[in-house]
Protein backbone atom coordinates (compact mmCIF):
# COMPACT_ATOMS: atom_id res chain seq x y z
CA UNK A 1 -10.28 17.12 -11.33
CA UNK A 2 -7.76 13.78 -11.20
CA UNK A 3 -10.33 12.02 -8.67
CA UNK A 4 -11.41 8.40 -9.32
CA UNK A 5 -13.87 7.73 -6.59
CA UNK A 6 -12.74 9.25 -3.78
CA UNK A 7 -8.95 8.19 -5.10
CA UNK A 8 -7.00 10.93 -7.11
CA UNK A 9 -5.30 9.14 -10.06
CA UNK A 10 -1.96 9.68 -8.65
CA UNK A 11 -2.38 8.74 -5.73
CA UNK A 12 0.55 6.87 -4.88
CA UNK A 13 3.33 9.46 -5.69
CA UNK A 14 1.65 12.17 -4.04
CA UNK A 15 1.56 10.07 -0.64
CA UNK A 16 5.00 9.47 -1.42
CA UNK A 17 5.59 13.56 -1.92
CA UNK A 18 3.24 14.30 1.11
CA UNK A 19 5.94 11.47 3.38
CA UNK A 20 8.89 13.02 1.45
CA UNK A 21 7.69 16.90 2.66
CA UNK A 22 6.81 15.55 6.51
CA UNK A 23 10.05 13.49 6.73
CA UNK A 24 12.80 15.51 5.57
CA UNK A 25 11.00 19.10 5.17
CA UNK A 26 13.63 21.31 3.22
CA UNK A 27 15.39 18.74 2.93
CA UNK A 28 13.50 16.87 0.75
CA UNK A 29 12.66 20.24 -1.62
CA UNK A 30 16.27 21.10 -1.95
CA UNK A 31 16.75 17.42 -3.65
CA UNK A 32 14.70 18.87 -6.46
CA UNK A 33 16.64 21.97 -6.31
CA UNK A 34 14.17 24.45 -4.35
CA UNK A 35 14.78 26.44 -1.22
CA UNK A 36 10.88 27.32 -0.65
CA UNK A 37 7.96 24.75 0.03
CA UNK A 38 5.66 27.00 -1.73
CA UNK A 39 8.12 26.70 -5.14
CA UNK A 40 7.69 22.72 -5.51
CA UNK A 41 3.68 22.72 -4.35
CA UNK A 42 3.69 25.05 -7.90
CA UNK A 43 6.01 22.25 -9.67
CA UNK A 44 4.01 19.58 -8.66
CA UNK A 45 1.07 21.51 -10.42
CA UNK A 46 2.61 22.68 -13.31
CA UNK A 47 4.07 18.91 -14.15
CA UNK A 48 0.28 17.92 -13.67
CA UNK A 49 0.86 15.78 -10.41
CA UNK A 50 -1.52 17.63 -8.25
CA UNK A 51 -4.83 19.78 -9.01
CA UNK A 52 -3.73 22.48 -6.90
CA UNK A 53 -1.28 23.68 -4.42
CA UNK A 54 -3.23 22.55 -1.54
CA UNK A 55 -3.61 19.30 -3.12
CA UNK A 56 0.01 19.41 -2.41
CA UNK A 57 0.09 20.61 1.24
CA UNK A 58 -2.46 18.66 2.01
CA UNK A 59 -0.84 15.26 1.68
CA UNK A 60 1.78 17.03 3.83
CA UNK A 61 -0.31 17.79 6.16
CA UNK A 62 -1.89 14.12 6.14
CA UNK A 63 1.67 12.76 7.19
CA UNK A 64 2.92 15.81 9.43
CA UNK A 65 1.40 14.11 13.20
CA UNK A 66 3.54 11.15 12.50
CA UNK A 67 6.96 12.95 12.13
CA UNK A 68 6.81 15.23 15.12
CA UNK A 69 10.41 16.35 14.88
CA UNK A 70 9.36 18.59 12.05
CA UNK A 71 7.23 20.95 14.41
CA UNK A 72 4.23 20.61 12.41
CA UNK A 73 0.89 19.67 13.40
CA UNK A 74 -0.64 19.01 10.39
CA UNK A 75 -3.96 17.10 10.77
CA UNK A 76 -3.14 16.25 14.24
CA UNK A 77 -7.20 16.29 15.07
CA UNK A 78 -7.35 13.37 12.63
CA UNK A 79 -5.31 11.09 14.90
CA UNK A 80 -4.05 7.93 13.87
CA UNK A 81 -6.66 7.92 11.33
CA UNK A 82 -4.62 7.85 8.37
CA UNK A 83 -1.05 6.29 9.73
CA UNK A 84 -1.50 3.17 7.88
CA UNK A 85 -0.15 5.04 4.92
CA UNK A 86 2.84 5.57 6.97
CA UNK A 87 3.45 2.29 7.92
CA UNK A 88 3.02 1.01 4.35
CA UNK A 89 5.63 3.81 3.06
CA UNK A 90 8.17 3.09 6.27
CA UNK A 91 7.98 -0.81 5.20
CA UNK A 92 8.66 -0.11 1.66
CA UNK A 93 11.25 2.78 1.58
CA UNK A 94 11.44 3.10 5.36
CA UNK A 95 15.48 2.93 5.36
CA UNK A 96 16.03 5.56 2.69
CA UNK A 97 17.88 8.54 3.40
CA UNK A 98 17.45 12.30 2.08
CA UNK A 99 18.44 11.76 -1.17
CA UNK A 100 17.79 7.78 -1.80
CA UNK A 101 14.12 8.81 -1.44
CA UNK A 102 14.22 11.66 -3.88
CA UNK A 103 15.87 9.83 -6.02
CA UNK A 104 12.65 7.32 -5.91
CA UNK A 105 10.16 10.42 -6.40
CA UNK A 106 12.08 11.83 -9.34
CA UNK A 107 12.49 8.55 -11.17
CA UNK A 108 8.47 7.97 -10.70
CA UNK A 109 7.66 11.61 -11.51
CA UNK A 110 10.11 10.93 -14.78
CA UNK A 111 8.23 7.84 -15.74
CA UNK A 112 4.50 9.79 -14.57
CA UNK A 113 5.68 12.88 -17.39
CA UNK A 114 9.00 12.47 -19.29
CA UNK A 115 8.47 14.85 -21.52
CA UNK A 116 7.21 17.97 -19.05
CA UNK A 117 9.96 17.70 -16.78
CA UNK A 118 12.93 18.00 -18.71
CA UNK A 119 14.80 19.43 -15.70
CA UNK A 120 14.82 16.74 -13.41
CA UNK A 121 17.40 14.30 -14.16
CA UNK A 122 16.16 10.45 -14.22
CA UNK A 123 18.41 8.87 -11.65
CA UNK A 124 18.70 5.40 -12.03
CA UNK A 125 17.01 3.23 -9.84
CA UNK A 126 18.24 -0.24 -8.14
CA UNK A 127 16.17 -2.72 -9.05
CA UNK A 128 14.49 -3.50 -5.74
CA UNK A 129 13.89 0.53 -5.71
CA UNK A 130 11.24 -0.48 -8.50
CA UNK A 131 10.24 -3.40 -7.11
CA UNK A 132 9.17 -1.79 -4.05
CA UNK A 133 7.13 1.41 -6.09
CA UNK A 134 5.21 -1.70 -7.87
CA UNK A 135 4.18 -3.27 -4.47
CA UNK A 136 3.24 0.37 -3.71
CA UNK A 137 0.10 0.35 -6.17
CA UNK A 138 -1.12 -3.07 -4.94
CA UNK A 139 -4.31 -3.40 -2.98
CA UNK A 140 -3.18 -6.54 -1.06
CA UNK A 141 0.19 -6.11 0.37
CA UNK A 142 -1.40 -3.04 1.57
CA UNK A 143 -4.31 -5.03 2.98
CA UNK A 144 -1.51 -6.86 4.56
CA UNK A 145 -0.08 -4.60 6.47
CA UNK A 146 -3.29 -3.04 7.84
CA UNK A 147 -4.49 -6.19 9.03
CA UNK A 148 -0.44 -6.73 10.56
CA UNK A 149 -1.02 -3.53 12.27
CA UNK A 150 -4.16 -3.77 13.10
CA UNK A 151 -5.71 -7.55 13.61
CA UNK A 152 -5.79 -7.01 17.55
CA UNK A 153 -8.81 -4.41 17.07
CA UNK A 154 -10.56 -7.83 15.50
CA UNK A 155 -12.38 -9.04 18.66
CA UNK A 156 -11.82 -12.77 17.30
CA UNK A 157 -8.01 -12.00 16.90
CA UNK A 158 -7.81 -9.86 20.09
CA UNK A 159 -4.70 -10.88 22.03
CA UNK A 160 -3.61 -13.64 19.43
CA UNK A 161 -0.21 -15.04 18.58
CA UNK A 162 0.00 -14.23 14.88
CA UNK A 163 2.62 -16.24 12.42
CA UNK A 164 3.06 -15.28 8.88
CA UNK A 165 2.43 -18.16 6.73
CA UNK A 166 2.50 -16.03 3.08
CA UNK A 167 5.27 -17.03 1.53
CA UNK A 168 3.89 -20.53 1.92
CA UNK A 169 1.18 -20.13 -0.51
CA UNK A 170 -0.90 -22.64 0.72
CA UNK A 171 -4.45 -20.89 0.97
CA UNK A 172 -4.57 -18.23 3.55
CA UNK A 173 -2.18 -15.40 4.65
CA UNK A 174 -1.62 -15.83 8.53
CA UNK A 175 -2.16 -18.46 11.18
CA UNK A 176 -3.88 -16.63 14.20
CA UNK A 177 -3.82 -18.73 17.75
CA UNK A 178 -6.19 -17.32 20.50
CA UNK A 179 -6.72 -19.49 23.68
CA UNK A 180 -7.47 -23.43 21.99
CA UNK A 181 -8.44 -21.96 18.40
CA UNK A 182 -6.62 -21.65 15.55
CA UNK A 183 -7.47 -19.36 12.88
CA UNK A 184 -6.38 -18.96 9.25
CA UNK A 185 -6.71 -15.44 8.46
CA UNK A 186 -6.62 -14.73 4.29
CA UNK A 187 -6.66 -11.13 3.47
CA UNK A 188 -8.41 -9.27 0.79
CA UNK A 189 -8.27 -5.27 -0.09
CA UNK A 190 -10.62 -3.22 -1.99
CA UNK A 191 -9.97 0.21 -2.65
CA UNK A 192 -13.79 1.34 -1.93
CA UNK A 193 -16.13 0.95 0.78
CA UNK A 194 -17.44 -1.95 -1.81
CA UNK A 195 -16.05 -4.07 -4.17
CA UNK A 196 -15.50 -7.75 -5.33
CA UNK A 197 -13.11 -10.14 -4.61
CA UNK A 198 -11.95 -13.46 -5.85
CA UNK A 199 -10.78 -16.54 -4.25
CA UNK A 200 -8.06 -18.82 -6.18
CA UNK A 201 -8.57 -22.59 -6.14
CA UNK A 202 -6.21 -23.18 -3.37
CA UNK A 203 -7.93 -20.52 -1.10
CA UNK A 204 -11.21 -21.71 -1.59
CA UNK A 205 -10.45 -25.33 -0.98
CA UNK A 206 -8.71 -24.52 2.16
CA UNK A 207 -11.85 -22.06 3.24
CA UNK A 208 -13.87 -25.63 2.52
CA UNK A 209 -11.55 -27.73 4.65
CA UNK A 210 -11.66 -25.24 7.67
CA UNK A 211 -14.50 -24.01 7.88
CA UNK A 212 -15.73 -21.68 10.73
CA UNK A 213 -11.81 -21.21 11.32
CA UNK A 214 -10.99 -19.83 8.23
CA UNK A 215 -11.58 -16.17 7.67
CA UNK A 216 -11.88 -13.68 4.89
CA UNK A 217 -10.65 -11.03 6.26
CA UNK A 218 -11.40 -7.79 4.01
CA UNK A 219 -9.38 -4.01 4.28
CA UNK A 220 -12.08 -1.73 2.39
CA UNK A 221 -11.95 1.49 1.94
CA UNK A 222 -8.01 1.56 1.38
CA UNK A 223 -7.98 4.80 -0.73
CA UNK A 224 -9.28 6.72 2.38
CA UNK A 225 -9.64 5.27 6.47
CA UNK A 226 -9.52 1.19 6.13
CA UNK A 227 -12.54 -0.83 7.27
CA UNK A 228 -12.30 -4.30 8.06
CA UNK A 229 -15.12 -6.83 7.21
CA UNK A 230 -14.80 -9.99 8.42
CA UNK A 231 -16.44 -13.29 7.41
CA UNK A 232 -16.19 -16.63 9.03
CA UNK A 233 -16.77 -19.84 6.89
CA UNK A 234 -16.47 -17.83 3.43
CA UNK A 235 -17.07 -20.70 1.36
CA UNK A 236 -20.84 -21.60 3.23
CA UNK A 237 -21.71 -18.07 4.14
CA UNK A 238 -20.46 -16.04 1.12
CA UNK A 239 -21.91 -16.75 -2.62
CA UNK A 240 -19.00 -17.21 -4.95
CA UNK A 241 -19.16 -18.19 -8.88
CA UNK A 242 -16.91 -20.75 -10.38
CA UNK A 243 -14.53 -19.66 -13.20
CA UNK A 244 -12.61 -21.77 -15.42
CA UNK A 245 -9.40 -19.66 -15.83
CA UNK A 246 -7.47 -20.71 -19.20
CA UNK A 247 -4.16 -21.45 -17.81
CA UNK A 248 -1.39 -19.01 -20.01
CA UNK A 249 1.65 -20.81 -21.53
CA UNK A 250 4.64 -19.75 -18.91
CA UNK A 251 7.99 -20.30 -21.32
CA UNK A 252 11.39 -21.60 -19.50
CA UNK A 253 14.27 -21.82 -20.27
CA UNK A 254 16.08 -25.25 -20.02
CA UNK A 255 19.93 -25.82 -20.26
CA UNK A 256 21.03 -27.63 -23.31
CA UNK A 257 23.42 -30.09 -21.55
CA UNK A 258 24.35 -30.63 -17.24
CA UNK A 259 26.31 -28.80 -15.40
């Protein structure tokens, strides 16, 4: 079986199936030219995406609560259990119609197994269409977006005016102001219930400067239901090894005379 911990090894396109099936139901078959849901669970077995056909459904049935207008249930008894991967998808490809989003899954299933599925034709993909399916497989945007979601279940967050301070680089992810504190929040994810981590230079310096108001904030356990761990003070209450990182030779290109 496909299964890497409790992660099946593609695990990202079949989330992207089971959101494509709960979305756009027929719909979304009839892009890959089928009429019956039962016909593409088989594809996606025969082209080696999924185990079995339940593997299939069962990612359907994953997303189904969250798209209501379908009429499906799904794992409705699960609640909101697993709607983080529905938030990541909507912020990703969110805005895609029918077809747009097929067009995403073929490509990826094209790239997945070129050779065994001959009949589906590569479409090909904008740029920021691959862009996008690359920040799909990473742990920490993901983390992200949990913790966006999710930071007022922190008690130390609770009720917080958040500001989003990433593209700033400067050593933590978000700025979180509760009451007369003011907490830098940097975000980790681990796919596991366990795992390590790593702090860059910048991070770690600004954990020093801070102190009890900086936290490592961790999203475990992203492959199933997301745990958060949270540590105050990483740099005093957390043991971390120094590690002198050879810095690689970045080339640029320079313009032989002004402009």
């Amino acid at each position: 079986m496909a299964i890497t911990g409790n992660r099946h090894v593609n695990y990202e396109i079949l989330n992207l199936i089971g959101y494509g099936l709960a979305k756009f139901s027929d719909d979304f078959i009839k892009q890959f030219g089928f009429t019956i849901k039962t016909a593409f669970y088989n594809f996606c077995v025969e082209i080696g995406v999924a185990d079995t056909v339940g593997t299939v459904k069962n990612r359907m049935d994953l997303f189904d609560p969250f798209f209501p207008e379908n009429g499906r249930m799904g794992w409705w008894q699960k609640g909101d259990a697993y709607i983080h991967r529905k938030v990541f998808i909507d912020s990703l490809f969110g805005s895609e119609d029918v077809k747009g989003f097929a067009n995403i899954v073929k490509a990826e299933l094209r790239a997945l197994s070129p050779i065994s599925i001959p009949k589906i034709r590569a479409p090909k993909l904008k740029p920021i269409a691959k862009s996008r399916f690359k920040q799909l497989q990473k742990t920490g945007l993901q983390a992200e977006m949990f913790f966006l979601a999710n930071y007022n279940s922190i008690e130390m967050f609770e009720g917080g005016l958040i500001e989003d301070a990433r593209l700033f680089g400067d050593g933590y992810d978000f700025q979180v102001d509760k009451n007369k504190n003011t907490f830098l929040a940097e975000i980790k994810g681990i796919r596991e219930k366990r795992g390590k981590l790593r702090l860059t230079e910048k991070e770690y310096k600004k954990a020093e400067e801070y102190k009890d108001d900086y936290v490592l904030t961790v999203v475990s356990n992203l492959n199933d239901i997301p745990i958060f761990k949270i540590f105050r003070n990483p740099a005093k209450n957390l043991a971390f090894e120094k590690k002198d990182i050879l810095p690689r030779m970045q080339i640029e290109y320079h313009l032989i005379s002004a402009i």
